[in-house]
Protein backbone atom coordinates (compact mmCIF):
# COMPACT_ATOMS: atom_id res chain seq x y z
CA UNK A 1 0.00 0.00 0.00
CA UNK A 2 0.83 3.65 -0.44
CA UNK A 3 -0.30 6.63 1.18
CA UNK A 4 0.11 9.95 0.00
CA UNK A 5 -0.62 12.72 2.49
CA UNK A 6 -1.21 16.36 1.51
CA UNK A 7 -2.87 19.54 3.08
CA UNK A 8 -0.59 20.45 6.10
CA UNK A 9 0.50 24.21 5.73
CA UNK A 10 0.68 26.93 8.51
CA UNK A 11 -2.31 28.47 10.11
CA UNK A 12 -3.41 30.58 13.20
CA UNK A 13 -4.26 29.27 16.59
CA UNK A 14 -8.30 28.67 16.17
CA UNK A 15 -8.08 28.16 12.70
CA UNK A 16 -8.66 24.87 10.81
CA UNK A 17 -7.11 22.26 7.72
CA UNK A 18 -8.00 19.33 6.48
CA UNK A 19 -5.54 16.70 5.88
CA UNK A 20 -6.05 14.33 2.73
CA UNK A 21 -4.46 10.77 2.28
CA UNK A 22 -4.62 9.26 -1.29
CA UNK A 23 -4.27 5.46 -0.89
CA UNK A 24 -2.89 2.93 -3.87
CA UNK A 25 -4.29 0.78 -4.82
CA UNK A 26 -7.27 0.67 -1.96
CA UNK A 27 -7.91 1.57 1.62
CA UNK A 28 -6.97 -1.08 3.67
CA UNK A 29 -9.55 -1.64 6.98
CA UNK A 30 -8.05 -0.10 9.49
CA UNK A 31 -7.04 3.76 8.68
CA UNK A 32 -5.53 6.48 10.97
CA UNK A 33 -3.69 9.59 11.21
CA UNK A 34 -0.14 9.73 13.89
CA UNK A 35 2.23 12.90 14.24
CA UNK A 36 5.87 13.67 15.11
CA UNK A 37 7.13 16.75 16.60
CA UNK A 38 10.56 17.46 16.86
CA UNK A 39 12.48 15.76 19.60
CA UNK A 40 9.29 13.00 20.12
CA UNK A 41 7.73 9.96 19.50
CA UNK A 42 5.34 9.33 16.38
CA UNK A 43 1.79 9.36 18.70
CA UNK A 44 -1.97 7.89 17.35
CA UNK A 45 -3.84 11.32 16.71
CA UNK A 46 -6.89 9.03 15.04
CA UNK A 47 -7.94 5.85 13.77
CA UNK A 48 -10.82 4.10 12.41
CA UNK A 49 -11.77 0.58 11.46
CA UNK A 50 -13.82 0.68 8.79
CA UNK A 51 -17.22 -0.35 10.11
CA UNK A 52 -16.24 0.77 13.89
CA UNK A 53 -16.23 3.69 15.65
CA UNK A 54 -13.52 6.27 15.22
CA UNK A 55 -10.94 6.59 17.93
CA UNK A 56 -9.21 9.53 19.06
CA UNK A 57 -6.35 10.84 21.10
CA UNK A 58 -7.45 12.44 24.20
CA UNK A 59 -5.54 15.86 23.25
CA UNK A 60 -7.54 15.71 19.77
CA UNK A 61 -10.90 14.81 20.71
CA UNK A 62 -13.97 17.39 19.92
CA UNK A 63 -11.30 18.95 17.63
CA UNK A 64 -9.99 16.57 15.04
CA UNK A 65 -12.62 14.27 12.86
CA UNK A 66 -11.65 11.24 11.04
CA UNK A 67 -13.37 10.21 7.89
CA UNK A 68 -13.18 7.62 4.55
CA UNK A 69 -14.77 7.46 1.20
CA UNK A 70 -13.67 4.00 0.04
CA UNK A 71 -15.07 5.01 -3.14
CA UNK A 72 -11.58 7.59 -3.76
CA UNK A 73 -9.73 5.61 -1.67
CA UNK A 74 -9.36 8.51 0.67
CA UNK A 75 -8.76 9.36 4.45
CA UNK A 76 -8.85 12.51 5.93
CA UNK A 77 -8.32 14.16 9.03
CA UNK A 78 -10.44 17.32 9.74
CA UNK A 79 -8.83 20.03 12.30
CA UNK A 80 -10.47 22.22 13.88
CA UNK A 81 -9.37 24.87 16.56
CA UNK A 82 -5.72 24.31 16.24
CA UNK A 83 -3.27 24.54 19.26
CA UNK A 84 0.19 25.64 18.87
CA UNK A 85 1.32 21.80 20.14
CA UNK A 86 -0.98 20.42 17.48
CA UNK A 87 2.17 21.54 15.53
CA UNK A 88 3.91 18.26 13.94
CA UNK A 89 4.81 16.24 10.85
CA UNK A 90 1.57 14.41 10.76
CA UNK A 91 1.61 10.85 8.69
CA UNK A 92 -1.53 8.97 7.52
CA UNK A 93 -1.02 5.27 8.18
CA UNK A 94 -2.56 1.79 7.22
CA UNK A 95 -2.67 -1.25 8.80
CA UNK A 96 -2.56 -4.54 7.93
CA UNK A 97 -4.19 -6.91 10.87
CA UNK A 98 -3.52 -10.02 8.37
CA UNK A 99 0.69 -9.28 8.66
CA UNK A 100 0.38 -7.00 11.38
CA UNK A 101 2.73 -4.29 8.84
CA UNK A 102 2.40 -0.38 9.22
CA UNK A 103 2.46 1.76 5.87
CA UNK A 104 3.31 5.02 6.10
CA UNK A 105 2.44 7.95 4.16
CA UNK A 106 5.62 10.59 3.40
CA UNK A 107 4.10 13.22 5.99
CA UNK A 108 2.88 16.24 5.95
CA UNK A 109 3.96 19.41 7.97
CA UNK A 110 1.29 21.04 10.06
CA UNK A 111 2.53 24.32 11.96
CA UNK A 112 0.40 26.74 14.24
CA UNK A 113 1.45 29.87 15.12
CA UNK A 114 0.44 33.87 15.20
């Protein structure tokens, strides 16, 4: 699988993006989003099972919104009221529970500041 990630860019603190993940040649069940800032570990920010319920990190929820459309064989990640620490390279992932592997998208650079 490949993931290609795209809408990160720089934006206020309040403000919102929306992060898209392109996925070739399908979705695979189980979809999320993690991010790395600098000198720390790549966290879960979301994931969903397709079919399930979405899950969320406790910093993210009521903010961030995880969604699919099989159909484009897309993810994406809706932020909302930003934080300066929601500032990170954020990566869209896919999991494999058949091999247990982790793809990994190229990452995308989300920064918020005034």
């Amino acid at each position: 699988v490949q993931l290609q990630a795209s809408g990160g860019g720089l934006v206020q603190p309040g403000g919102s993006l929306r992060l898209s993940c392109i996925a070739s040649p399908a979705l695979l069940p189980v979809m999320g989003w993690f991010r790395q800032a600098p000198g720390k570990e790549r966290d879960m920010v979301a994931r969903m099972i397709y079919g399930g319920q979405p899950m969320y990190a406790d910093a993210v929820k009521g903010r961030f919104t995880i969604s699919r459309d099989n159909a484009k064989n897309m993810v994406y990640l809706q932020m909302n009221s930003l934080k300066p620490e929601d500032t990170a390279v954020y990566y869209c992932n896919a999991l494999s529970r058949n091999t247990g592997t982790n793809y990994w998208g190229q990452g995308t650079q989300v920064t918020v500041s005034s």
